[in-house]
PDB file of N, CA and C in Angstrom:
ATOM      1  N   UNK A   1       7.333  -6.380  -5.266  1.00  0.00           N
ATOM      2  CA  UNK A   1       6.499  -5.368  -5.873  1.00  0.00           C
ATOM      3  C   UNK A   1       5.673  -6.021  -6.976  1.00  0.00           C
ATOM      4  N   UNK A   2       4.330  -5.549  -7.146  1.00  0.00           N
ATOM      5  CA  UNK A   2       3.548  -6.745  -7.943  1.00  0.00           C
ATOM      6  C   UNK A   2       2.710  -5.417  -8.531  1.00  0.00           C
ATOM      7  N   UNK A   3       2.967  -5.412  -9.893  1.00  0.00           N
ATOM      8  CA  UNK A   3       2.409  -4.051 -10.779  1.00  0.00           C
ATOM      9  C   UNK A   3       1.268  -4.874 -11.529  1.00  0.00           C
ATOM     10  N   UNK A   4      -0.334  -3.882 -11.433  1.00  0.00           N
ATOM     11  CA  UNK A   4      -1.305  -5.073 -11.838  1.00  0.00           C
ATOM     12  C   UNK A   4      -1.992  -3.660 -12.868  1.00  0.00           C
ATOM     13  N   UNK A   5      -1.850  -4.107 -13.932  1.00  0.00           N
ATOM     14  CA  UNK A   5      -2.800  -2.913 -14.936  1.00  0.00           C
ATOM     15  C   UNK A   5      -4.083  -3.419 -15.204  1.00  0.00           C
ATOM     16  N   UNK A   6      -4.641  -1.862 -15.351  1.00  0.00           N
ATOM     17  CA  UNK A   6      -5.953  -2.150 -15.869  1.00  0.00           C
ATOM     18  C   UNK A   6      -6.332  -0.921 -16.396  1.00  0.00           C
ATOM     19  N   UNK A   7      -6.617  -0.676 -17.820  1.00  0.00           N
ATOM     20  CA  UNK A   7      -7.496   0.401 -18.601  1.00  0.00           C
ATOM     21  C   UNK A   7      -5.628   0.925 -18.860  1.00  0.00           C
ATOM     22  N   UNK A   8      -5.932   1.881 -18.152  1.00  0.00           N
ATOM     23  CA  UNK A   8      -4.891   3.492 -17.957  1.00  0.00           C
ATOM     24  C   UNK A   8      -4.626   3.367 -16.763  1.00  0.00           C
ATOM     25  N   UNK A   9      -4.527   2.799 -15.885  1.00  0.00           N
ATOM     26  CA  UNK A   9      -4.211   2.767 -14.370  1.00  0.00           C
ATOM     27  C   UNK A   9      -3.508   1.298 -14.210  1.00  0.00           C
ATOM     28  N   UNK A  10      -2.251   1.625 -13.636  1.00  0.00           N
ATOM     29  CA  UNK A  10      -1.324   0.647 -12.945  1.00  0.00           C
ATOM     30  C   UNK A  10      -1.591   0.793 -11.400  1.00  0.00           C
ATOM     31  N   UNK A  11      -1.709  -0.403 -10.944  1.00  0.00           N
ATOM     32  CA  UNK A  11      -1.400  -0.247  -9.464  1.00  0.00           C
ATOM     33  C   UNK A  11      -0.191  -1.413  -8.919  1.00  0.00           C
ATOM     34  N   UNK A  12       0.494  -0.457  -7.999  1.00  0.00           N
ATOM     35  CA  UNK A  12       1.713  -1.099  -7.633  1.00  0.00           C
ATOM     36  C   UNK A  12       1.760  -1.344  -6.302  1.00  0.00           C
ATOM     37  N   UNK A  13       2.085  -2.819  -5.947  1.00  0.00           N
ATOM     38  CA  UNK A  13       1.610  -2.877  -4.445  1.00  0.00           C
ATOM     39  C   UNK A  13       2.954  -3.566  -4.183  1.00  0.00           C
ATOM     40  N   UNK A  14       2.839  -3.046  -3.006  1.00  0.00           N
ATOM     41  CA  UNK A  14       3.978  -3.370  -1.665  1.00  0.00           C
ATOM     42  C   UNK A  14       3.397  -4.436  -0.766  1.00  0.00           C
ATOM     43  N   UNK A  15       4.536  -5.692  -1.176  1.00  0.00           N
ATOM     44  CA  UNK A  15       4.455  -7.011   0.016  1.00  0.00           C
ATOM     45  C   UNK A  15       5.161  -6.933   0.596  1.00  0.00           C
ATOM     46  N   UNK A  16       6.508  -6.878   0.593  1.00  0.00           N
ATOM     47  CA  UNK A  16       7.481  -7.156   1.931  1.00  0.00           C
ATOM     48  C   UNK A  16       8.456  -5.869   1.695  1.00  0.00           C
ATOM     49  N   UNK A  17       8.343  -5.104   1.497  1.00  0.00           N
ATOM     50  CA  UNK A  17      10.005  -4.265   1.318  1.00  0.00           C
ATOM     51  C   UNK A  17       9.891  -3.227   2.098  1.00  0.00           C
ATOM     52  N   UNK A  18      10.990  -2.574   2.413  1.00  0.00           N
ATOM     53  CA  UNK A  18      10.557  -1.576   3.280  1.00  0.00           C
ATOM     54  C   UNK A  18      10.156  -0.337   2.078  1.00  0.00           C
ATOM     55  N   UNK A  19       9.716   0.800   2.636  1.00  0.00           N
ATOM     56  CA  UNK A  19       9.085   2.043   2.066  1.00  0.00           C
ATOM     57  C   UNK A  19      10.595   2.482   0.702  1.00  0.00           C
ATOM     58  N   UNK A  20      11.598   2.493   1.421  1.00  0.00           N
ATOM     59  CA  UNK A  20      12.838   3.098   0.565  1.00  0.00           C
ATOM     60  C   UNK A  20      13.158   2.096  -0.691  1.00  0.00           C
ATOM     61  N   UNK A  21      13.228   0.739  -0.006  1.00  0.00           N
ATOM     62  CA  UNK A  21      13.129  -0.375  -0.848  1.00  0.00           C
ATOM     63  C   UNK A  21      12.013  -0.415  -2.339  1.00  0.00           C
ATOM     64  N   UNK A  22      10.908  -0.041  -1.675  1.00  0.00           N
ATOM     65  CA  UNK A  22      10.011  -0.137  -2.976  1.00  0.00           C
ATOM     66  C   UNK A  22      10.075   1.133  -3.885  1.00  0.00           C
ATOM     67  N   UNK A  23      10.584   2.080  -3.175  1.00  0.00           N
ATOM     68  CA  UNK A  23      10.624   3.446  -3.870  1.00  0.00           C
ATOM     69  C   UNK A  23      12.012   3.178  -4.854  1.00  0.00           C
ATOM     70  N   UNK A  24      12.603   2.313  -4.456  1.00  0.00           N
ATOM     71  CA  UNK A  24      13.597   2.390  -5.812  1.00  0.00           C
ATOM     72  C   UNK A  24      12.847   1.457  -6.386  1.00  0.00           C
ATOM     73  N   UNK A  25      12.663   0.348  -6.351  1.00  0.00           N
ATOM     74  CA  UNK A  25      12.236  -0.666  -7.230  1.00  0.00           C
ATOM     75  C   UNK A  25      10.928   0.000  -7.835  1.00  0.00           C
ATOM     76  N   UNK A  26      10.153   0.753  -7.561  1.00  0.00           N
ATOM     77  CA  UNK A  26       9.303   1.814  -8.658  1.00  0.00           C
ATOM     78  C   UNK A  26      10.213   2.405  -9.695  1.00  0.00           C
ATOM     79  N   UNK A  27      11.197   3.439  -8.475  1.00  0.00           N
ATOM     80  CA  UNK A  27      11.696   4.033 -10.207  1.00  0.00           C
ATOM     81  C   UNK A  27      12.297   3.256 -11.174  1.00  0.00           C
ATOM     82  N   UNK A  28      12.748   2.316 -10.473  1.00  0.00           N
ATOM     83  CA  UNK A  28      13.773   1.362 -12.058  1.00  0.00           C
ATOM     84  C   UNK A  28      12.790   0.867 -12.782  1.00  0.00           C
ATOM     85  N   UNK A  29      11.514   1.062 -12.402  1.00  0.00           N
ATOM     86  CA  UNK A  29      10.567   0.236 -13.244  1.00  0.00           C
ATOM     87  C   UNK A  29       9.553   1.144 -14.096  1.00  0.00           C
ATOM     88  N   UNK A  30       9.982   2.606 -13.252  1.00  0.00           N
ATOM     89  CA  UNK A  30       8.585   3.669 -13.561  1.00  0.00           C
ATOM     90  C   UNK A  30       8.292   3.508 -15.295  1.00  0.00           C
ATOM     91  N   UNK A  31       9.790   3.605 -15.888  1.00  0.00           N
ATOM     92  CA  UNK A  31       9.203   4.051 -17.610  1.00  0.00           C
ATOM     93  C   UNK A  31       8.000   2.781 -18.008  1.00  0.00           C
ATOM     94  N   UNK A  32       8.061   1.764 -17.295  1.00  0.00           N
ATOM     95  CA  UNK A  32       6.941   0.533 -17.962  1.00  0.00           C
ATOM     96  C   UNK A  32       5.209   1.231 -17.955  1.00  0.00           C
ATOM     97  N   UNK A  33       5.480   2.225 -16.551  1.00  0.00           N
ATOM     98  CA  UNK A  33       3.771   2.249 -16.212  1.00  0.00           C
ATOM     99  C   UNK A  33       3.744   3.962 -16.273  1.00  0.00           C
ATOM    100  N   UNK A  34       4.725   5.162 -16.813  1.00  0.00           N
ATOM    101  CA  UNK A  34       5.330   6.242 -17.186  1.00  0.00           C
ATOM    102  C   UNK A  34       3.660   6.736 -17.660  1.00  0.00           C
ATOM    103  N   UNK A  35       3.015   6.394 -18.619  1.00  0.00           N
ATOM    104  CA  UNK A  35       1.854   6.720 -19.523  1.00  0.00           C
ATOM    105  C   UNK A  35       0.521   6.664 -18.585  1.00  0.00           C
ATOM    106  N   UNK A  36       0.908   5.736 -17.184  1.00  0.00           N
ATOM    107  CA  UNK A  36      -0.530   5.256 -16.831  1.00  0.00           C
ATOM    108  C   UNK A  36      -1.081   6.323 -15.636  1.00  0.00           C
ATOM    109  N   UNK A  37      -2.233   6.163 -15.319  1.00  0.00           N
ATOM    110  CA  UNK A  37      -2.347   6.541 -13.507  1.00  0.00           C
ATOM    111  C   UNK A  37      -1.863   5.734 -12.782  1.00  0.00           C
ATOM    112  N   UNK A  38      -1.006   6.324 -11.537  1.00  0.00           N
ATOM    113  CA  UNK A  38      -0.596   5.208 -11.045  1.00  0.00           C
ATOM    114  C   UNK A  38      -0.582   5.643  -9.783  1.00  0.00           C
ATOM    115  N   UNK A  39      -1.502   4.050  -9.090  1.00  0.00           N
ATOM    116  CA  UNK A  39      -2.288   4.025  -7.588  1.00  0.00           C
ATOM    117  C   UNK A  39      -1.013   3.269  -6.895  1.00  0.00           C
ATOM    118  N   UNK A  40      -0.779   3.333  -5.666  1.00  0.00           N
ATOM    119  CA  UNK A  40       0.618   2.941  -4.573  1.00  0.00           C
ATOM    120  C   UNK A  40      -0.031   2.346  -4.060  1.00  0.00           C
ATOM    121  N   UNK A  41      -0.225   1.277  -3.547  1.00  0.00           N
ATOM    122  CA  UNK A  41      -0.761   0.010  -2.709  1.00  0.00           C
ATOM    123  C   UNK A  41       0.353   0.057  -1.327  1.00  0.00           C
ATOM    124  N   UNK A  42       0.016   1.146  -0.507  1.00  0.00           N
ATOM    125  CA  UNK A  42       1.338   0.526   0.987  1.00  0.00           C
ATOM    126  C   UNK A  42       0.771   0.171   2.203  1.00  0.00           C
ATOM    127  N   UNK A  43      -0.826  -0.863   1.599  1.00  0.00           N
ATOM    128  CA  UNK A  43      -1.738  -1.175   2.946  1.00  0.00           C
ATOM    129  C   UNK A  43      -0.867  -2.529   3.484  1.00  0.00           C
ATOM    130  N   UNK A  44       0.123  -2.917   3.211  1.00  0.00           N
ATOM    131  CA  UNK A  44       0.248  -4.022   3.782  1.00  0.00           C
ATOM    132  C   UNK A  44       1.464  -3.302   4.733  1.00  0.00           C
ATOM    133  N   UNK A  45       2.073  -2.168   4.785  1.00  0.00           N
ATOM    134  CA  UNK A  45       2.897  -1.881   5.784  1.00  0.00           C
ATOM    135  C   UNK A  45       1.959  -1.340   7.258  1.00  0.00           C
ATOM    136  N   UNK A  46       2.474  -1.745   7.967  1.00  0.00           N
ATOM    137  CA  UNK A  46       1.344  -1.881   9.513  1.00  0.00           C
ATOM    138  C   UNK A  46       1.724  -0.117   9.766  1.00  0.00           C
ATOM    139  N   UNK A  47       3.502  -0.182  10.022  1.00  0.00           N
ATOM    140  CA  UNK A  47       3.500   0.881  10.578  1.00  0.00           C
ATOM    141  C   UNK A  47       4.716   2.010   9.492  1.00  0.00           C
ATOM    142  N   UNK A  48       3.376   3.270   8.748  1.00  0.00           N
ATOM    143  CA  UNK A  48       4.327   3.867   7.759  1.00  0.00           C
ATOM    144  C   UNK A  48       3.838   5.318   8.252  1.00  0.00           C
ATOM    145  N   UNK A  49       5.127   6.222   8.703  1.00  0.00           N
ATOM    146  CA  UNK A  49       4.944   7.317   9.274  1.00  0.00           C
ATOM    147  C   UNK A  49       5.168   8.744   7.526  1.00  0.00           C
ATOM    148  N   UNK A  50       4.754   9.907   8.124  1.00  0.00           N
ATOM    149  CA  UNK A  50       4.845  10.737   7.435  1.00  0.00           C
ATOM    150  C   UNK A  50       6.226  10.861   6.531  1.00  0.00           C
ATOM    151  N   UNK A  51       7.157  10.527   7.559  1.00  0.00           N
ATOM    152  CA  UNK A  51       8.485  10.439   6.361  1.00  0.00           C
ATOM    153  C   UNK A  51       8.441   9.951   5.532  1.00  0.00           C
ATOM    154  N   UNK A  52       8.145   8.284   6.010  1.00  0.00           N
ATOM    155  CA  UNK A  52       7.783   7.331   4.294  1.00  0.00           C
ATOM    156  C   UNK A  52       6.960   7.498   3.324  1.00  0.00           C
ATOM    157  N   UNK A  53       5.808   8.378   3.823  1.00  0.00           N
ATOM    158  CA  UNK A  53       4.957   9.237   1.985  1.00  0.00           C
ATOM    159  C   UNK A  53       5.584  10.294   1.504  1.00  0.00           C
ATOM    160  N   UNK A  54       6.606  11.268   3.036  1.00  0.00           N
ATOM    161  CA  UNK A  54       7.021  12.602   1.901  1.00  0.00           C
ATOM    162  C   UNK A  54       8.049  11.792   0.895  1.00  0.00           C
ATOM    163  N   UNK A  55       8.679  10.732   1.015  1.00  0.00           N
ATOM    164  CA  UNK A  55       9.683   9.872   0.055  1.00  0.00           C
ATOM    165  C   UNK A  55       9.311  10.083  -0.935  1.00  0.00           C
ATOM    166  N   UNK A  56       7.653   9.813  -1.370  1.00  0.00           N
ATOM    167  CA  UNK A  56       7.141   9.883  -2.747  1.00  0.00           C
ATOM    168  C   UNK A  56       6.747  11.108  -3.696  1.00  0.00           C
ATOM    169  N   UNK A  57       6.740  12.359  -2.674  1.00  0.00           N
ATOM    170  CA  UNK A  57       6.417  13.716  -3.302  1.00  0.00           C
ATOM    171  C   UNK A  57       7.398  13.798  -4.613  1.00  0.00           C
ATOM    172  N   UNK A  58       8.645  13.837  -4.942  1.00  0.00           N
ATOM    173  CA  UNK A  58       9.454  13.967  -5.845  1.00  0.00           C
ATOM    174  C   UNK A  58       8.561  13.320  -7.102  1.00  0.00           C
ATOM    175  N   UNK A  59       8.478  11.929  -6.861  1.00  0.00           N
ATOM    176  CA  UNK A  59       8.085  11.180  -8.011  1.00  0.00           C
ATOM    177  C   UNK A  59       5.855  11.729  -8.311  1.00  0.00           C
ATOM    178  N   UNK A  60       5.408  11.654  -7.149  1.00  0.00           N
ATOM    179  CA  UNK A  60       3.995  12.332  -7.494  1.00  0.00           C
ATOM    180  C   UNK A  60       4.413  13.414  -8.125  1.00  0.00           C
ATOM    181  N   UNK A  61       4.997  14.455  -7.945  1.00  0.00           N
ATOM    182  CA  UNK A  61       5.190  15.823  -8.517  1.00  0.00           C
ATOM    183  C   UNK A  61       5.732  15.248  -9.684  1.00  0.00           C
ATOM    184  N   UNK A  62       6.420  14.629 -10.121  1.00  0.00           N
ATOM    185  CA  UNK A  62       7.114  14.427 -11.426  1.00  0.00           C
ATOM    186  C   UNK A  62       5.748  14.017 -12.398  1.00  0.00           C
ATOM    187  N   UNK A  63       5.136  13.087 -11.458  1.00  0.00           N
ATOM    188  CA  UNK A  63       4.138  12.412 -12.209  1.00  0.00           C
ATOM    189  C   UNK A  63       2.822  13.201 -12.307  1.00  0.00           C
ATOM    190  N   UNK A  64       2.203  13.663 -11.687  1.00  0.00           N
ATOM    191  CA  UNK A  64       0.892  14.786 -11.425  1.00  0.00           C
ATOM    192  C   UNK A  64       1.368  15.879 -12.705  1.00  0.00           C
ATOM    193  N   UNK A  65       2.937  16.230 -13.121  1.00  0.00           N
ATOM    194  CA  UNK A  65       3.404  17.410 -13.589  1.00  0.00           C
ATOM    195  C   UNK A  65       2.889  16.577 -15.456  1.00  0.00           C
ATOM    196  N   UNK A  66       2.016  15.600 -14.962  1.00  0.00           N
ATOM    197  CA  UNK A  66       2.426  14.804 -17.183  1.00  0.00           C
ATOM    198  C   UNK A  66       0.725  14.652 -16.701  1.00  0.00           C
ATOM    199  N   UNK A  67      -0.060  15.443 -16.343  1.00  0.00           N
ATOM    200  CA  UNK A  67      -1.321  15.634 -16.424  1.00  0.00           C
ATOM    201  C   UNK A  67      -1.807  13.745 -16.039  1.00  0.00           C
ATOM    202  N   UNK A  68      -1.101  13.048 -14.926  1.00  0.00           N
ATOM    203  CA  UNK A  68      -1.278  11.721 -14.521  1.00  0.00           C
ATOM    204  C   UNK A  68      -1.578  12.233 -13.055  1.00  0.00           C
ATOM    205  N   UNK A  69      -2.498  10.980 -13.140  1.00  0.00           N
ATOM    206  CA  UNK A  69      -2.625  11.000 -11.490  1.00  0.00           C
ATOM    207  C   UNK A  69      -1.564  10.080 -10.401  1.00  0.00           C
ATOM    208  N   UNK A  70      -1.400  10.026  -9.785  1.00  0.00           N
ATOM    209  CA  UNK A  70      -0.281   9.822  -8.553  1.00  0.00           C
ATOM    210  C   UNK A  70      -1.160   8.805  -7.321  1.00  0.00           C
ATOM    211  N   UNK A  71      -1.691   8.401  -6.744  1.00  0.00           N
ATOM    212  CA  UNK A  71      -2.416   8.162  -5.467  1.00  0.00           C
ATOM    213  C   UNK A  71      -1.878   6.942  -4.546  1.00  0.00           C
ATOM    214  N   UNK A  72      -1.445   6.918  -3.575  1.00  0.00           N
ATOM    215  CA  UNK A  72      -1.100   6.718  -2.118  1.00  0.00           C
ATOM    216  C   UNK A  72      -2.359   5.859  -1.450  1.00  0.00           C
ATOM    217  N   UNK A  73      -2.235   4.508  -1.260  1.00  0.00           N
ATOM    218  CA  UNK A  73      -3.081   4.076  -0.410  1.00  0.00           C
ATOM    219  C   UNK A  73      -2.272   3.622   0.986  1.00  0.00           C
ATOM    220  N   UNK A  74      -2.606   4.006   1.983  1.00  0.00           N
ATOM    221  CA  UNK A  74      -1.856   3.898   3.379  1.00  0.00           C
ATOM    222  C   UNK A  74      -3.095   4.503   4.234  1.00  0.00           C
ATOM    223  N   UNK A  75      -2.865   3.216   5.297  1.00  0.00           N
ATOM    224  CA  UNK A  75      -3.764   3.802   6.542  1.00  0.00           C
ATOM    225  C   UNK A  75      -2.451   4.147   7.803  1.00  0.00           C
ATOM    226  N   UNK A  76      -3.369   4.733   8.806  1.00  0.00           N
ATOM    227  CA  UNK A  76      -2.391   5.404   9.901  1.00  0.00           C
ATOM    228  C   UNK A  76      -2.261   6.672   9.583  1.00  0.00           C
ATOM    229  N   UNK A  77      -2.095   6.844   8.715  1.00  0.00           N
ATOM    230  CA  UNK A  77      -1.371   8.397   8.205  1.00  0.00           C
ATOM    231  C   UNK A  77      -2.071   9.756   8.478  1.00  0.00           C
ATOM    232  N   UNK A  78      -1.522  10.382   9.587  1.00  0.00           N
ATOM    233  CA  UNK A  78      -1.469  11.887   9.503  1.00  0.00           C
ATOM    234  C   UNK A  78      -2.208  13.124   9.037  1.00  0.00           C
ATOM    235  N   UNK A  79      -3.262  13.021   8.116  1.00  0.00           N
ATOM    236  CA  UNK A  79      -3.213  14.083   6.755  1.00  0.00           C
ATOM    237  C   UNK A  79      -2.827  15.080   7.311  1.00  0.00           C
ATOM    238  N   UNK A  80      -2.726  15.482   8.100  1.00  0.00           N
ATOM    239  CA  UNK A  80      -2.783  16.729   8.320  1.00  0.00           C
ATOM    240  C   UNK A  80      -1.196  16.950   8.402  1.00  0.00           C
ATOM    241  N   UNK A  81      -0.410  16.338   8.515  1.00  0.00           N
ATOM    242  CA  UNK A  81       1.127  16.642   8.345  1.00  0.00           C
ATOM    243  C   UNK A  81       1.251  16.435   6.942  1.00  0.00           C
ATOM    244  N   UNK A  82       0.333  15.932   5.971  1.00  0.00           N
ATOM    245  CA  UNK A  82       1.014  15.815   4.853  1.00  0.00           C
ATOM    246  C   UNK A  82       0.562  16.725   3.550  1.00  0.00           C
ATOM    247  N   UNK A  83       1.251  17.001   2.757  1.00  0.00           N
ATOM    248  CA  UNK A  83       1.457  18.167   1.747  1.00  0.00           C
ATOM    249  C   UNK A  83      -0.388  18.010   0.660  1.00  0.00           C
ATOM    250  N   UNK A  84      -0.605  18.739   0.509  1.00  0.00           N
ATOM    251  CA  UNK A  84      -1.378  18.787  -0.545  1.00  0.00           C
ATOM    252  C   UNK A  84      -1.023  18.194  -1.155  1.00  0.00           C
ATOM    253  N   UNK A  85       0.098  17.866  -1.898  1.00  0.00           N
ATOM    254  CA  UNK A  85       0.246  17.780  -3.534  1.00  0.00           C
ATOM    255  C   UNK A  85       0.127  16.627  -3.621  1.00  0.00           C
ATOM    256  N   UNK A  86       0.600  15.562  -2.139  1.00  0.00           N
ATOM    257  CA  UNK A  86       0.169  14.048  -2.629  1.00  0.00           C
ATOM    258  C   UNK A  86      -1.402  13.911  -1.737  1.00  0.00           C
ATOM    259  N   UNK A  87      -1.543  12.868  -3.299  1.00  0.00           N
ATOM    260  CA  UNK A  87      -3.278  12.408  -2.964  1.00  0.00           C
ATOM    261  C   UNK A  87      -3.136  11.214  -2.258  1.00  0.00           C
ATOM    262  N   UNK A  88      -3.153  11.065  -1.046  1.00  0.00           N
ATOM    263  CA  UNK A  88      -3.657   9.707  -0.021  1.00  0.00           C
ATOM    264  C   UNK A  88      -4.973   9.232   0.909  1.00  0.00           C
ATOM    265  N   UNK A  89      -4.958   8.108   0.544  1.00  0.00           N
ATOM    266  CA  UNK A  89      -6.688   7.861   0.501  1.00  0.00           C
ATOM    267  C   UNK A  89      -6.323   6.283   1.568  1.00  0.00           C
ATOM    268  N   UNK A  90      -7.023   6.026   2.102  1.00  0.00           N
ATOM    269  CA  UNK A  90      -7.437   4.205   3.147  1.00  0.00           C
ATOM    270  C   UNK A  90      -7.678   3.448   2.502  1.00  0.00           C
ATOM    271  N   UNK A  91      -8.512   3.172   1.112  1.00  0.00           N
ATOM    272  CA  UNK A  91      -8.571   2.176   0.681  1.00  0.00           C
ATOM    273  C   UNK A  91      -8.159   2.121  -0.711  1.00  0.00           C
ATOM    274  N   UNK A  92      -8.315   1.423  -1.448  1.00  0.00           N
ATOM    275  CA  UNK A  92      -8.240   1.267  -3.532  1.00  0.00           C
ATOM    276  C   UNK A  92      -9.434   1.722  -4.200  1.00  0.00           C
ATOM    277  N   UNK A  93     -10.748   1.215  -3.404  1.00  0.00           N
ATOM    278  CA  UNK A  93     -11.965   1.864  -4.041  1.00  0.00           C
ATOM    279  C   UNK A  93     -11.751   3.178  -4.000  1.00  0.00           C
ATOM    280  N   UNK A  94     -11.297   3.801  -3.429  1.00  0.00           N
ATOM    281  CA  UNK A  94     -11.096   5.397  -2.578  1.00  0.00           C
ATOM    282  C   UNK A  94     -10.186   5.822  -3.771  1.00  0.00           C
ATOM    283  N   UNK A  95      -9.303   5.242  -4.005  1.00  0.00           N
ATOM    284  CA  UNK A  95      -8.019   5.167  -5.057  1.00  0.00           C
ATOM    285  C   UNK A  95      -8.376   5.538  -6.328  1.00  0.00           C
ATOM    286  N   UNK A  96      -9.387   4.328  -6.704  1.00  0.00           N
ATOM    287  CA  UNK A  96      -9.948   4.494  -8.353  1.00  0.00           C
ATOM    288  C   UNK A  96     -11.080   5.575  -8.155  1.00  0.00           C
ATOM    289  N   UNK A  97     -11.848   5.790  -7.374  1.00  0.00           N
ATOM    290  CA  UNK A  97     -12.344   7.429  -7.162  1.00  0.00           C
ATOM    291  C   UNK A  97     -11.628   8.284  -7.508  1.00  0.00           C
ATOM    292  N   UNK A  98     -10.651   9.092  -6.697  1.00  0.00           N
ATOM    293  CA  UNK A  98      -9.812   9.829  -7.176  1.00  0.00           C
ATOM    294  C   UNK A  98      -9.137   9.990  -8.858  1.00  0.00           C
ATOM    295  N   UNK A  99      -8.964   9.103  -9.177  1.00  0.00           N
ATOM    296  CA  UNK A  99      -8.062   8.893 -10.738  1.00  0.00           C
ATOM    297  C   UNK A  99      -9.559   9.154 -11.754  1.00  0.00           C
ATOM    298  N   UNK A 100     -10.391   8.483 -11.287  1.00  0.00           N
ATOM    299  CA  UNK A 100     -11.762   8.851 -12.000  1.00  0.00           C
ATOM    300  C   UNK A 100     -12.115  10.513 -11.859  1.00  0.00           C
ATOM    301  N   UNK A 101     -11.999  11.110 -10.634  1.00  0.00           N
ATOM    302  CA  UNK A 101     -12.460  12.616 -10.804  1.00  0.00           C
ATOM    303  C   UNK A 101     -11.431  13.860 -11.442  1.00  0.00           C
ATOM    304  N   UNK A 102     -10.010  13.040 -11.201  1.00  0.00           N
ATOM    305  CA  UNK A 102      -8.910  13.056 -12.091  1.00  0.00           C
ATOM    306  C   UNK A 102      -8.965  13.448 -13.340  1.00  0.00           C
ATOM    307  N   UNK A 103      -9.759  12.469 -13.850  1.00  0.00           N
ATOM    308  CA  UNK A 103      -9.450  12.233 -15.487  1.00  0.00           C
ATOM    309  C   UNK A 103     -10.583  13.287 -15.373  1.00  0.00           C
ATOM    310  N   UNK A 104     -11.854  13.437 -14.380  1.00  0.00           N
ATOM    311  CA  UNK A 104     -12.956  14.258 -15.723  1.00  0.00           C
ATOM    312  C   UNK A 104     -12.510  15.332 -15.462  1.00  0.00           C
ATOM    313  N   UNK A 105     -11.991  16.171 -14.026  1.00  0.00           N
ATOM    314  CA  UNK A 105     -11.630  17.404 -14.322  1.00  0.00           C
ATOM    315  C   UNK A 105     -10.254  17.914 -15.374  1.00  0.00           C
ATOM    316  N   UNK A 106      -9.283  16.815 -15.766  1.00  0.00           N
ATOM    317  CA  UNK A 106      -9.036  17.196 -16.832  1.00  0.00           C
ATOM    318  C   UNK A 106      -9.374  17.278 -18.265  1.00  0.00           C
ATOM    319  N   UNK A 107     -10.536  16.213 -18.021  1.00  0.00           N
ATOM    320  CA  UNK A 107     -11.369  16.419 -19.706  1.00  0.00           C
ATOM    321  C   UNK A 107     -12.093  17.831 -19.273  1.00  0.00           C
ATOM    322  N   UNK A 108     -12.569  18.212 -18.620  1.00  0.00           N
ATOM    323  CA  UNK A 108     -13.292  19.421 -18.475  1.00  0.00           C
ATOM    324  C   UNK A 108     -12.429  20.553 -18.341  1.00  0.00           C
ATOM    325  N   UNK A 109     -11.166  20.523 -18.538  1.00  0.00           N
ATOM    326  CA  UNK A 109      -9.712  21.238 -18.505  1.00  0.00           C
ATOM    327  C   UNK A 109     -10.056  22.568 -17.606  1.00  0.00           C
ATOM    328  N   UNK A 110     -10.691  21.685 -16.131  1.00  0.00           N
ATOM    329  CA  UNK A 110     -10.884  22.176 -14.659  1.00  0.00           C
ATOM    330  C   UNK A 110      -9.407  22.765 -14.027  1.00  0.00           C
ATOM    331  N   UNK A 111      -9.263  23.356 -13.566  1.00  0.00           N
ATOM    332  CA  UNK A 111      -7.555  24.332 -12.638  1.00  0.00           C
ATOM    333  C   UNK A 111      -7.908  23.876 -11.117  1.00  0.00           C
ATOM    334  N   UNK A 112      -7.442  24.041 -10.693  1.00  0.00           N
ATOM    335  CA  UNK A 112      -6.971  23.838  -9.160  1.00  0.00           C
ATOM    336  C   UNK A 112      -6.989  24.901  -8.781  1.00  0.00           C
TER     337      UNK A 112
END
């Protein structure tokens, strides 16, 4: 797991572990990047089905709930099996989009 900051945004990327694997090694690590936005890098897994993103709803909801953004990069994936509440996008540019429209609709203290 290779956590790379920049500004207010951590991004945490997945090289070799499986989906469950990195999901613990996030949380033992979450309080370091707790304050930041934080983007999921899981383009290097070839094949990650809907089970392995609902894994992360607990921790997005924990995290989305501290006015942070959450975001999921994974291709293959489904949307349409997967929940609103997590934000998943194909690429990182796509990634820092999101956390950017993020931040202004909460400076503009925009609702859903």
């Amino acid at each position: 797991m290779i956590v790379t900051k920049s500004n207010n945004t951590s991004i945490v990327t997945n090289e070799k572990m499986t989906v469950t694997d990195f999901l613990a090694k996030l949380k033992e690590s979450y309080n370091e990047i707790k304050n930041d936005h934080i983007i999921i890098n899981l383009f290097s897994i070839n094949k990650i089905g809907t089970s392995d993103i609902l894994e992360f709803l607990p921790l997005s909801n924990e995290h989305r709930g501290k006015n942070k953004s959450f975001v999921i990069v994974a291709t293959g994936i489904k949307y349409d099996e997967i929940p609103e509440e997590l934000e998943i996008v194909p690429t990182l540019q796509e990634a820092h989009d999101i956390v950017e429209m993020e931040e202004i609709e909460r400076d503009l203290d925009f609702e859903e």
